[in-house]
C-alpha atoms as a PDB file:
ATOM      1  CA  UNK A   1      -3.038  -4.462 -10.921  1.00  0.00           C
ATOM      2  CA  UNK A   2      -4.588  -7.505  -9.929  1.00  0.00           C
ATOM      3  CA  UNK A   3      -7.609  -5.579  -8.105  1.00  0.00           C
ATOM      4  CA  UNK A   4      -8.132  -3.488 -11.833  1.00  0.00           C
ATOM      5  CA  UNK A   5      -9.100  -6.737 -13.664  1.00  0.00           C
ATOM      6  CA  UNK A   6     -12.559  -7.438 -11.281  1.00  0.00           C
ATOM      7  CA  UNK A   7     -15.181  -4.736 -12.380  1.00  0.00           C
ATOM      8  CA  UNK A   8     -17.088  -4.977  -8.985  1.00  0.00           C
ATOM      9  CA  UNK A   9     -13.457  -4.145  -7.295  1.00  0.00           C
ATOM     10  CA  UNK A  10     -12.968  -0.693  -9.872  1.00  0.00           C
ATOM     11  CA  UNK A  11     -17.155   0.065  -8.766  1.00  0.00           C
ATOM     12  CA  UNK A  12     -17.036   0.029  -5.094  1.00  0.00           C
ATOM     13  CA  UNK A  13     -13.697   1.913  -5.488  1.00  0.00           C
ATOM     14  CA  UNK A  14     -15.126   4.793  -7.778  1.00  0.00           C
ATOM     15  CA  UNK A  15     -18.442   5.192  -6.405  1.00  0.00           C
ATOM     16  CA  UNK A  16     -17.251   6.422  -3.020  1.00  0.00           C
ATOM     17  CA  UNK A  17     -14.804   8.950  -4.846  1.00  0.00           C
ATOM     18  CA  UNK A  18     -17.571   9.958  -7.164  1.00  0.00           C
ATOM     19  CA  UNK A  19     -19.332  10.519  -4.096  1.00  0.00           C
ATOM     20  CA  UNK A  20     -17.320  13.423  -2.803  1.00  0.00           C
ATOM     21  CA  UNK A  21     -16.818  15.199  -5.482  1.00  0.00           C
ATOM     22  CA  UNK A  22     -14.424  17.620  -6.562  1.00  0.00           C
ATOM     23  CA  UNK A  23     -13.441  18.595  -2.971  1.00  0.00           C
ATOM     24  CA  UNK A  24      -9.657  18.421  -1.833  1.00  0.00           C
ATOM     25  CA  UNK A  25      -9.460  14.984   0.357  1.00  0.00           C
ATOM     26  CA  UNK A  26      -9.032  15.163   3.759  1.00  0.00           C
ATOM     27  CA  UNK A  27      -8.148  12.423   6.129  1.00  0.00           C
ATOM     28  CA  UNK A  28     -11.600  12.306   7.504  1.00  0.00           C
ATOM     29  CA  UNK A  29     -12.757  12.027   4.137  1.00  0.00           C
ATOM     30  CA  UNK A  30     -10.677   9.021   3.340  1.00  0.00           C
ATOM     31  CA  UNK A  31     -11.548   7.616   6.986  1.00  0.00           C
ATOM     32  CA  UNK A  32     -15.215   7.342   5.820  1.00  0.00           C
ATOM     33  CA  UNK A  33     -14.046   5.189   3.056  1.00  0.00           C
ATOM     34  CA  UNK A  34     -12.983   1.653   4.341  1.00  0.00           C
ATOM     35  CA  UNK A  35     -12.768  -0.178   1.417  1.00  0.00           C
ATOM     36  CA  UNK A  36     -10.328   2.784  -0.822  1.00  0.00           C
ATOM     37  CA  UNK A  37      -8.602   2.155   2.245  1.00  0.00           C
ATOM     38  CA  UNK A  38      -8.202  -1.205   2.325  1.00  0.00           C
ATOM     39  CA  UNK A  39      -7.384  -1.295  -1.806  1.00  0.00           C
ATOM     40  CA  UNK A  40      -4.519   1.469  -0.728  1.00  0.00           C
ATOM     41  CA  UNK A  41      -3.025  -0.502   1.783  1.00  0.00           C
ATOM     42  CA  UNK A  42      -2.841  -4.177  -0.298  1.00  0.00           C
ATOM     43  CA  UNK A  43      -1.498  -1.784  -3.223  1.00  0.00           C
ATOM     44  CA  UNK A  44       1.194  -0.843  -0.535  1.00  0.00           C
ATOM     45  CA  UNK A  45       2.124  -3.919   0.578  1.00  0.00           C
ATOM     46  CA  UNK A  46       2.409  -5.830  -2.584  1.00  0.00           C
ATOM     47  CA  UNK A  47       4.849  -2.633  -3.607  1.00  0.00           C
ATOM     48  CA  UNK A  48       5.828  -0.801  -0.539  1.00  0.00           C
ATOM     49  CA  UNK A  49       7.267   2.615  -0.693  1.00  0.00           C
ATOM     50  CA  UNK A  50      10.508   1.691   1.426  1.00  0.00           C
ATOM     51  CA  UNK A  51      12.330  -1.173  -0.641  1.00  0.00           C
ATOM     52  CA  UNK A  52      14.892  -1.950   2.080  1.00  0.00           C
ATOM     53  CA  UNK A  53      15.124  -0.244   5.430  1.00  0.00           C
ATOM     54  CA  UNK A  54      18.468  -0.906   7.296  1.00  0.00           C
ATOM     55  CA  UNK A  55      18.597  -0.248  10.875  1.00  0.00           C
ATOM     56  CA  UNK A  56      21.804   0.861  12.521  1.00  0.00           C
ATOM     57  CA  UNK A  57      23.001   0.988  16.636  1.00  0.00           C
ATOM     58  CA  UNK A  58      23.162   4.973  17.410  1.00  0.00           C
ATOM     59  CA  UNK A  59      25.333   3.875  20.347  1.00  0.00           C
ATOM     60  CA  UNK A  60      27.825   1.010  21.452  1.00  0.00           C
ATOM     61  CA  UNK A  61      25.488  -1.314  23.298  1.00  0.00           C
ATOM     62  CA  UNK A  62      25.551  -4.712  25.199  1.00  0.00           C
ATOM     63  CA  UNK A  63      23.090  -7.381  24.785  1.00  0.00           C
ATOM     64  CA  UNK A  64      22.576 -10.095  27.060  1.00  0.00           C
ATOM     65  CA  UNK A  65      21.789 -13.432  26.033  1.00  0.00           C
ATOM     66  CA  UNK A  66      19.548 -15.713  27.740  1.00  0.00           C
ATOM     67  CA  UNK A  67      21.411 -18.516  27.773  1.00  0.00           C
ATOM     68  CA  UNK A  68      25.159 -18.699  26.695  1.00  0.00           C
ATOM     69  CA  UNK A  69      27.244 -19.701  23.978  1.00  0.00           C
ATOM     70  CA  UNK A  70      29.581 -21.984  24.305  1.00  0.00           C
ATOM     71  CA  UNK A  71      32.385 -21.308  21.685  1.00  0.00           C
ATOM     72  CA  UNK A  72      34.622 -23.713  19.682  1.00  0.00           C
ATOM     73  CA  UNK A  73      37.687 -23.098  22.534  1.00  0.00           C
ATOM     74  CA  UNK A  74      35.208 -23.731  25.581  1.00  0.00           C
ATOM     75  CA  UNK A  75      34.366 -19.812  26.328  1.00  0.00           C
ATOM     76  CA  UNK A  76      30.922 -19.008  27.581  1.00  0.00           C
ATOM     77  CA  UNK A  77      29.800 -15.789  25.673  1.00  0.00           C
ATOM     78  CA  UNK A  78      26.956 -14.410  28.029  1.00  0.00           C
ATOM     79  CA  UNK A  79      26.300 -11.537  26.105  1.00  0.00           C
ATOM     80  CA  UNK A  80      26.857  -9.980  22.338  1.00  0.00           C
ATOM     81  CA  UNK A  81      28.453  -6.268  22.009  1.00  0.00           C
ATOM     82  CA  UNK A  82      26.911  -4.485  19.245  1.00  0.00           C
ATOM     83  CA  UNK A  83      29.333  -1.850  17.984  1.00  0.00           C
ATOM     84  CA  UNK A  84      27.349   1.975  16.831  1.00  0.00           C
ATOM     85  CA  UNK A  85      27.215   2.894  13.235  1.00  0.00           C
ATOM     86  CA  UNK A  86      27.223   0.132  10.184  1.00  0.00           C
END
């Protein structure tokens, strides 16, 4: 929205669309045009397509820690078990 309200912003966009025409866009096509690019990608990160992306262990895994934790009874945790799934 905020890229809509500068005039020379909506030009240099158009004017390379104009450009090509009618024809279907390619990749290439859209390659040759840095700056639709670069208004794509801000658009994308100011609203990205993938709101929250949680990440889950496939597999029961170990991780080691670099240096250890030293817990409220006096036990040295060396390392942190991640359990699979949520």
């Amino acid at each position: 929205m905020e890229l809509a309200r500068d005039i020379r912003v909506e030009e240099q966009k158009v004017r390379p669309v104009s450009v090509h025409g009618e024809a279907e866009f390619s990749g290439s096509a859209f390659d040759l045009m840095p700056y639709l690019a670069a208004i794509v990608k801000e658009a994308l990160r100011f609203h990205p397509t993938v709101v929250n992306m949680f990440k889950q262990a496939e597999c029961d895994d170990i991780i080691p820690l670099l240096n250890p934790i030293i817990t409220a009874s006096g036990k040295a945790l060396r390392d942190r078990p991640i359990p699979k799934g949520p």
